[in-house]
N, C-alpha and C. Protein backbone atom coordinates (compact mmCIF):
# COMPACT_ATOMS: atom_id res chain seq x y z
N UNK A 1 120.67 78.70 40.58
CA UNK A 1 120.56 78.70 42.02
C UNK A 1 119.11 78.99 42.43
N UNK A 2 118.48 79.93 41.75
CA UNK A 2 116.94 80.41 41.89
C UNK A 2 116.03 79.25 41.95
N UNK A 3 116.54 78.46 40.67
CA UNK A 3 115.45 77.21 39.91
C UNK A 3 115.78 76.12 41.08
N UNK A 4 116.67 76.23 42.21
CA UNK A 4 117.30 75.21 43.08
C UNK A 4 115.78 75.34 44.00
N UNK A 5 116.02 76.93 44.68
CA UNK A 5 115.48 77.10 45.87
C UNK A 5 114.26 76.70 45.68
N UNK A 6 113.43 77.23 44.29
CA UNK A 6 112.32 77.62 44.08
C UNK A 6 111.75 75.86 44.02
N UNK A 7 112.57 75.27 43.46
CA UNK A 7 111.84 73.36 43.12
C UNK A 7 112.12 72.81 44.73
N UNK A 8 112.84 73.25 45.89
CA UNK A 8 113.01 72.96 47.11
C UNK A 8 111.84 73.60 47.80
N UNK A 9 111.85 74.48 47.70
CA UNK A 9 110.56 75.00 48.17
C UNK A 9 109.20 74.59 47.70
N UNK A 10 108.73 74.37 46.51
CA UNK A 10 107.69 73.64 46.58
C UNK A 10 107.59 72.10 46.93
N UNK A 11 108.76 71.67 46.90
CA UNK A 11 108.94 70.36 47.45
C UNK A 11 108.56 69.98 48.99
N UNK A 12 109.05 70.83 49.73
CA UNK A 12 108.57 71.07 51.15
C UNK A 12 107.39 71.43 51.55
N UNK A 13 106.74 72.31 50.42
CA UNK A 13 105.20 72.61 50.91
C UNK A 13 104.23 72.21 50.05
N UNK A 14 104.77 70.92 49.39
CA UNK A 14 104.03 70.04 48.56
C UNK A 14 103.03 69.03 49.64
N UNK A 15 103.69 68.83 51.10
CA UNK A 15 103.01 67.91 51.95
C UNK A 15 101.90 68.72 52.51
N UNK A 16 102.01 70.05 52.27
CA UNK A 16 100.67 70.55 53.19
C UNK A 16 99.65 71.06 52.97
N UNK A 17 98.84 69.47 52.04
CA UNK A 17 97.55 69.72 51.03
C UNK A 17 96.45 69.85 52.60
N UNK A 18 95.56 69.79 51.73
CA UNK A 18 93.77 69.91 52.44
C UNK A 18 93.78 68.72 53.70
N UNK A 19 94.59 67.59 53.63
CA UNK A 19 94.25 66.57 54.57
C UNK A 19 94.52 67.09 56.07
N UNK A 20 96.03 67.90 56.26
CA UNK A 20 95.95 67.97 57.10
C UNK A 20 97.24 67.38 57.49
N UNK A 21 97.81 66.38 56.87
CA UNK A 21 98.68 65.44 56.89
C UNK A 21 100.18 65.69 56.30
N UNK A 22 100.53 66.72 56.49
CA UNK A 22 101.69 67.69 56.08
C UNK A 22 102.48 67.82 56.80
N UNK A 23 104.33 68.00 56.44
CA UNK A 23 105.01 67.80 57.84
C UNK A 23 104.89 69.19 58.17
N UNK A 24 105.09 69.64 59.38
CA UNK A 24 105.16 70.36 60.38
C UNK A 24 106.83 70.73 60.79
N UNK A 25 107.60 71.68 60.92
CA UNK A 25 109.35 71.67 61.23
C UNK A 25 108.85 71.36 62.73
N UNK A 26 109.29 70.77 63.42
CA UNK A 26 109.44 70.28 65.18
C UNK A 26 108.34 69.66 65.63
N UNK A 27 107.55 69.03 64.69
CA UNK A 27 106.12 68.29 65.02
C UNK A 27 106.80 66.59 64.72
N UNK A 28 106.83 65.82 65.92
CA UNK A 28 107.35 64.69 65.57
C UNK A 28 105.84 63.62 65.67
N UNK A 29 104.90 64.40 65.84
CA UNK A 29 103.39 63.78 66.11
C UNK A 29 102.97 62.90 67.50
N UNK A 30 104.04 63.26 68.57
CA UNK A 30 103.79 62.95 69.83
C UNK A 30 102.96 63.87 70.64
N UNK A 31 102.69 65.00 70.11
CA UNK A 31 101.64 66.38 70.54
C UNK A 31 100.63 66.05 70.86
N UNK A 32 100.03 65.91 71.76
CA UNK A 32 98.49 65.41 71.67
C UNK A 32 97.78 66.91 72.46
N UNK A 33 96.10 67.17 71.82
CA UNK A 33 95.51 68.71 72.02
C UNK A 33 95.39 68.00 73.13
N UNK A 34 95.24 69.44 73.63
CA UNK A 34 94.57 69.24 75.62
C UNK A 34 93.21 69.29 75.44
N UNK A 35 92.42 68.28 76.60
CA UNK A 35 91.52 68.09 76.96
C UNK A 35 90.87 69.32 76.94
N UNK A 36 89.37 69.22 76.57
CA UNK A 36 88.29 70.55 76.65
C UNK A 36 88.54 70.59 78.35
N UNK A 37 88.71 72.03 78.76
CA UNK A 37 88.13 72.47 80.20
C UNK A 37 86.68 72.91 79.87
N UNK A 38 85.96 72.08 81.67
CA UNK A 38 84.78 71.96 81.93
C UNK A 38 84.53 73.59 82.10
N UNK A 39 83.41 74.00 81.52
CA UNK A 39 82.81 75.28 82.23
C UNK A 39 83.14 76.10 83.41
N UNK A 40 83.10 77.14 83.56
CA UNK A 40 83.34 77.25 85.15
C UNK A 40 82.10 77.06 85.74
N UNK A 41 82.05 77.12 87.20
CA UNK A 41 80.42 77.26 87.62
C UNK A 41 80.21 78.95 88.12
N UNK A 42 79.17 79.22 87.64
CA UNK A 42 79.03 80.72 87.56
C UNK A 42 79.12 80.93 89.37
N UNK A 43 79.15 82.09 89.35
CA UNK A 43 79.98 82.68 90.97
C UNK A 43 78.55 82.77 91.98
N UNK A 44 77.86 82.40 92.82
CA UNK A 44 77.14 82.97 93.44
C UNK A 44 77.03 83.42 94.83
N UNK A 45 76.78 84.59 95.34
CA UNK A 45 76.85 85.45 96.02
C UNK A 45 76.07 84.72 97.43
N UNK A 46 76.74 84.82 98.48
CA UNK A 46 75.94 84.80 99.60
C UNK A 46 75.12 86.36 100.25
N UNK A 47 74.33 85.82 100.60
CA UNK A 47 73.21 87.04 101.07
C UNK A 47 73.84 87.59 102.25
N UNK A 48 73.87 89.41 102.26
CA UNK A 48 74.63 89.74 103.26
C UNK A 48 74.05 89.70 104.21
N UNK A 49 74.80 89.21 105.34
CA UNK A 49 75.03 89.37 106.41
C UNK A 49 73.93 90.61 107.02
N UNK A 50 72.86 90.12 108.33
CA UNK A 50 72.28 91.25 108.67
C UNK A 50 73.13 91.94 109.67
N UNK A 51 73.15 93.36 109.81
CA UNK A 51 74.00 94.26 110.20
C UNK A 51 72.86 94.43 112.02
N UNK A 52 73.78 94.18 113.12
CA UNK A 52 72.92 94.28 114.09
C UNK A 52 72.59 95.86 114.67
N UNK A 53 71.27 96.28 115.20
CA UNK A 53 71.16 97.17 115.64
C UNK A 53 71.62 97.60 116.80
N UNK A 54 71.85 98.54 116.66
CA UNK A 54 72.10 99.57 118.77
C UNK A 54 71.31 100.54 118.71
N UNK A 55 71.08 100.65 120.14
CA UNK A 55 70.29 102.32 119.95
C UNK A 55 70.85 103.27 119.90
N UNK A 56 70.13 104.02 119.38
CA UNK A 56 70.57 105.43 118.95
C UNK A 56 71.08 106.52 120.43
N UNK A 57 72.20 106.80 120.04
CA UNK A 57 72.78 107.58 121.10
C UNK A 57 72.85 109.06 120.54
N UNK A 58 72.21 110.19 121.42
CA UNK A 58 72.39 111.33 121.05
C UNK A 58 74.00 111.75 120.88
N UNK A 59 74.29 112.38 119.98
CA UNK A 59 75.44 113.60 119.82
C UNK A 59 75.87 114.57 120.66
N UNK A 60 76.84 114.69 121.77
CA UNK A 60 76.73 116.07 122.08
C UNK A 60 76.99 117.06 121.36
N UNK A 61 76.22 118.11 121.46
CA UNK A 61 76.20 119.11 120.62
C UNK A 61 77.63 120.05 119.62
N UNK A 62 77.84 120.37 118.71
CA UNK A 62 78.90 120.74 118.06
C UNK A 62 79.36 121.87 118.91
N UNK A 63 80.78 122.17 119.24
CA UNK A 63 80.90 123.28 119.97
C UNK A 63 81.06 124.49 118.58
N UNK A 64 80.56 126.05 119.09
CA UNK A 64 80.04 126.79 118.41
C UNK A 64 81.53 127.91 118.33
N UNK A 65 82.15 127.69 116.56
CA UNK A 65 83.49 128.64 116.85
C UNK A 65 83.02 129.57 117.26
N UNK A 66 84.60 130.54 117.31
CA UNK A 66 84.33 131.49 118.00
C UNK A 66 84.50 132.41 116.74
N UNK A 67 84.11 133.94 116.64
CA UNK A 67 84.36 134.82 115.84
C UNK A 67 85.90 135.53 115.69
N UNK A 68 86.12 135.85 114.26
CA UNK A 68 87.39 135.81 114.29
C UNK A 68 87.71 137.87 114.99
N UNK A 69 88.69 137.81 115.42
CA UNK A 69 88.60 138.90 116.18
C UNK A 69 89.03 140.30 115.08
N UNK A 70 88.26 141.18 115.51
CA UNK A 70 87.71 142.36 114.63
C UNK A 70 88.92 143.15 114.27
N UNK A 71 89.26 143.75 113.44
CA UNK A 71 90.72 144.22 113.01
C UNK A 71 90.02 145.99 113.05
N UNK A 72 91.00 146.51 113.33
CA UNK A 72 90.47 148.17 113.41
C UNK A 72 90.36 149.27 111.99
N UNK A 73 89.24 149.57 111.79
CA UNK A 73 88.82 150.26 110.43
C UNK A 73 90.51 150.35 109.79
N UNK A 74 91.06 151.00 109.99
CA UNK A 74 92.79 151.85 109.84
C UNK A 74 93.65 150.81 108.94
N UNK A 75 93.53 149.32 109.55
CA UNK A 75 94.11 148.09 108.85
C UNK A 75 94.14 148.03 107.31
N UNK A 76 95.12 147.84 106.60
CA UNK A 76 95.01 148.21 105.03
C UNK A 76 94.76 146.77 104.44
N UNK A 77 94.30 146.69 103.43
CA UNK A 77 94.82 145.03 102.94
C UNK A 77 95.72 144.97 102.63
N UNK A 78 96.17 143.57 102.37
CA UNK A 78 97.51 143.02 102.50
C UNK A 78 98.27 143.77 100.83
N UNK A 79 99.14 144.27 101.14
CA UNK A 79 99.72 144.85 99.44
C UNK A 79 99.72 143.79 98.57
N UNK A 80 99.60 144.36 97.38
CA UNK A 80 99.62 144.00 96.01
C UNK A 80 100.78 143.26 95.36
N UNK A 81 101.15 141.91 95.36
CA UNK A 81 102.54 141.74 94.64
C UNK A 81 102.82 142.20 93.72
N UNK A 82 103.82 143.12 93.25
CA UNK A 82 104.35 143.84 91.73
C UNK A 82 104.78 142.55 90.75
N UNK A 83 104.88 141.27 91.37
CA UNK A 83 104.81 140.65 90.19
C UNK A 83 104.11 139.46 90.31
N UNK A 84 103.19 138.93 89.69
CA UNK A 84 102.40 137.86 89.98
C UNK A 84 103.31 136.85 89.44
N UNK A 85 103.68 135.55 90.21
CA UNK A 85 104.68 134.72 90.13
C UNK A 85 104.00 133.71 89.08
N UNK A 86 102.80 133.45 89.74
CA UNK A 86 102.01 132.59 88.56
C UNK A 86 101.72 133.18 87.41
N UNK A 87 101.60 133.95 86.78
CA UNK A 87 101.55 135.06 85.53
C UNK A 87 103.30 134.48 84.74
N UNK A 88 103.99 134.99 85.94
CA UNK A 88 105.32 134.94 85.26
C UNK A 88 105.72 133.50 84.49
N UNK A 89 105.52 132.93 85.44
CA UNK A 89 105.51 131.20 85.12
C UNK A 89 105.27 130.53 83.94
N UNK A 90 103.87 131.14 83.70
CA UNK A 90 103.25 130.97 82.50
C UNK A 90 103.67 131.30 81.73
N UNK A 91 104.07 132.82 81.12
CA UNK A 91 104.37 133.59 80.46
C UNK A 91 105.98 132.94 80.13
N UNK A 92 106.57 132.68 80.84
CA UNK A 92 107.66 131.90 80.75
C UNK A 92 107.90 130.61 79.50
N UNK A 93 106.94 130.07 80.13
CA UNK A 93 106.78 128.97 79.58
C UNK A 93 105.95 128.81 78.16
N UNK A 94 105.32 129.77 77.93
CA UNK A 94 104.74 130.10 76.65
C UNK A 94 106.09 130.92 75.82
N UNK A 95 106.88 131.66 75.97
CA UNK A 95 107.60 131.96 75.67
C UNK A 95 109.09 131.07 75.23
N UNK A 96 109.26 130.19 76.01
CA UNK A 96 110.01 129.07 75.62
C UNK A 96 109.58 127.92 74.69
N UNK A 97 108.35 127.81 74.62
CA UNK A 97 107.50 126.96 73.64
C UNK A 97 108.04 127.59 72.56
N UNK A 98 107.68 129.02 72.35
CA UNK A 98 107.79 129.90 70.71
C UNK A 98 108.97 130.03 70.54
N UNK A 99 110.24 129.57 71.78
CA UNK A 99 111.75 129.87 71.19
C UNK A 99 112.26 128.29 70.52
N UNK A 100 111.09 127.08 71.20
CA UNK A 100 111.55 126.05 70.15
C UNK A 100 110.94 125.69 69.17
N UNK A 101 110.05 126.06 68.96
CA UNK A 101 109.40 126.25 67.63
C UNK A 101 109.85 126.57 66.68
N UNK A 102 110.89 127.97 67.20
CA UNK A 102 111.67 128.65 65.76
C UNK A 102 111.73 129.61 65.97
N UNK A 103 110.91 130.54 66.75
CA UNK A 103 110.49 131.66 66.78
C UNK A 103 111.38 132.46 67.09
N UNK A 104 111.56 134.28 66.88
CA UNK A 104 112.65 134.67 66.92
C UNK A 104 112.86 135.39 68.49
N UNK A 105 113.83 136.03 68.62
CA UNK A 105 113.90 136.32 70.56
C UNK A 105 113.01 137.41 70.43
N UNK A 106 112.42 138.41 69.40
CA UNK A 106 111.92 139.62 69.56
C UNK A 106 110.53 138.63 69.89
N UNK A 107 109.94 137.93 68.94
CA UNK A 107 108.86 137.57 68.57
C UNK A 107 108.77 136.56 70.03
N UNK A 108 109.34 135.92 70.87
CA UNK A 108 109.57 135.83 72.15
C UNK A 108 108.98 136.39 73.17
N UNK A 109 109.63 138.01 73.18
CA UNK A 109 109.47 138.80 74.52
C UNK A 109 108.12 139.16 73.86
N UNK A 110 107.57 139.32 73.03
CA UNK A 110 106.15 139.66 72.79
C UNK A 110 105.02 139.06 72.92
N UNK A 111 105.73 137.72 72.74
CA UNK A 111 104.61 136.05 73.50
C UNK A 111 104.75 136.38 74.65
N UNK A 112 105.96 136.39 75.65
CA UNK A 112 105.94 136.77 76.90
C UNK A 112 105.27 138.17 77.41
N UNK A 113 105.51 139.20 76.82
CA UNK A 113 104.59 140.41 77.61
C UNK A 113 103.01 139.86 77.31
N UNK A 114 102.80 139.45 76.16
CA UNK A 114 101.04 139.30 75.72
C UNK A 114 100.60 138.50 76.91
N UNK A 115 101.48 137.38 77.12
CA UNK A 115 100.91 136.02 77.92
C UNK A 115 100.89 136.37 79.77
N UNK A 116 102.29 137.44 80.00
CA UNK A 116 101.74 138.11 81.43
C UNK A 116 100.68 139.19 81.25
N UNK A 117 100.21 140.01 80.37
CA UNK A 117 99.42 140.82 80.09
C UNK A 117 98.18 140.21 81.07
N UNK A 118 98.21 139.02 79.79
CA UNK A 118 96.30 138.52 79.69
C UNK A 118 96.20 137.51 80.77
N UNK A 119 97.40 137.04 81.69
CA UNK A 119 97.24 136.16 83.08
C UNK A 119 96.91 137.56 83.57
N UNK A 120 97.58 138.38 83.83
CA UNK A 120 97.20 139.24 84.99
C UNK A 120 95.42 139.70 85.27
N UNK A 121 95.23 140.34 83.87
CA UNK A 121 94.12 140.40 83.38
C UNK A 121 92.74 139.31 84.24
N UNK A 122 93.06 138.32 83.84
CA UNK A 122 92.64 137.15 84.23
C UNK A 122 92.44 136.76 85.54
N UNK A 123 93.28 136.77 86.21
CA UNK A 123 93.48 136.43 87.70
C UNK A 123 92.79 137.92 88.05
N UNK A 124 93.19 138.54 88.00
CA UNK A 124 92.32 139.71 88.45
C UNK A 124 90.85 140.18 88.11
N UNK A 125 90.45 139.43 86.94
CA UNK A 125 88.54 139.24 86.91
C UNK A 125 88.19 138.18 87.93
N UNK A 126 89.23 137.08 88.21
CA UNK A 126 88.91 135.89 88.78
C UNK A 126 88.97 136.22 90.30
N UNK A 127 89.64 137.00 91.06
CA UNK A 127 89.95 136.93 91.95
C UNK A 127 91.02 136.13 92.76
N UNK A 128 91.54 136.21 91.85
CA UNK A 128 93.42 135.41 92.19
C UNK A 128 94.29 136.47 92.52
């Protein structure tokens, strides 16, 4: 069966020497190549357009804010959130990284305290 395929097969690609003149499967030789396309013609730009002048009209002047009104020495700043939400977030999410990784739940809450640690840290050199 081998010695079948193998003498069929060179039989078929016995026609497709150097000439050129070899059958083709669905080439009935009614194909004809398409015509060369002509060049394009390169693109050229018309010269812009001159932009007409007006005269120059003054601005009236910017109106001048006003100052923001003075708060009395006594006023505290605004309190401190006990938990920075963006800290938490993070810390969260670094912590769920190391629980699919493999990592164990202790080894977890310790990614999580380190990772709100050093946001807090952070935001607070930064001024966040």
């Amino acid at each position: 069966m081998r010695s079948i395929l193998f003498v069929g097969a060179a039989l078929l690609l016995a026609g497709c020497g150097d000439t050129g003149e070899g059958w083709v499967p669905g080439d009935d030789g009614k194909y004809e190549a398409p015509a060369a396309r002509p060049a394009p013609e390169p693109l050229v730009q018309a010269p812009p357009a001159p932009i007409p002048q007006s005269p120059l009209v003054e601005a009236p002047p910017a109106p001048v804010p006003s100052p923001p009104p003075m708060q009395p020495a006594s006023a505290s700043p605004p309190p401190i959130p006990l938990v920075n939400t963006h800290c938490q977030a993070v810390a969260r999410q670094r912590a769920a990284d190391a629980r699919a990784n493999g990592y164990s739940f202790e080894m977890e809450d310790l990614i999580y305290d380190g990772t709100y640690k050093d946001c807090v840290q952070w935001d607070s050199r930064h001024g966040r």
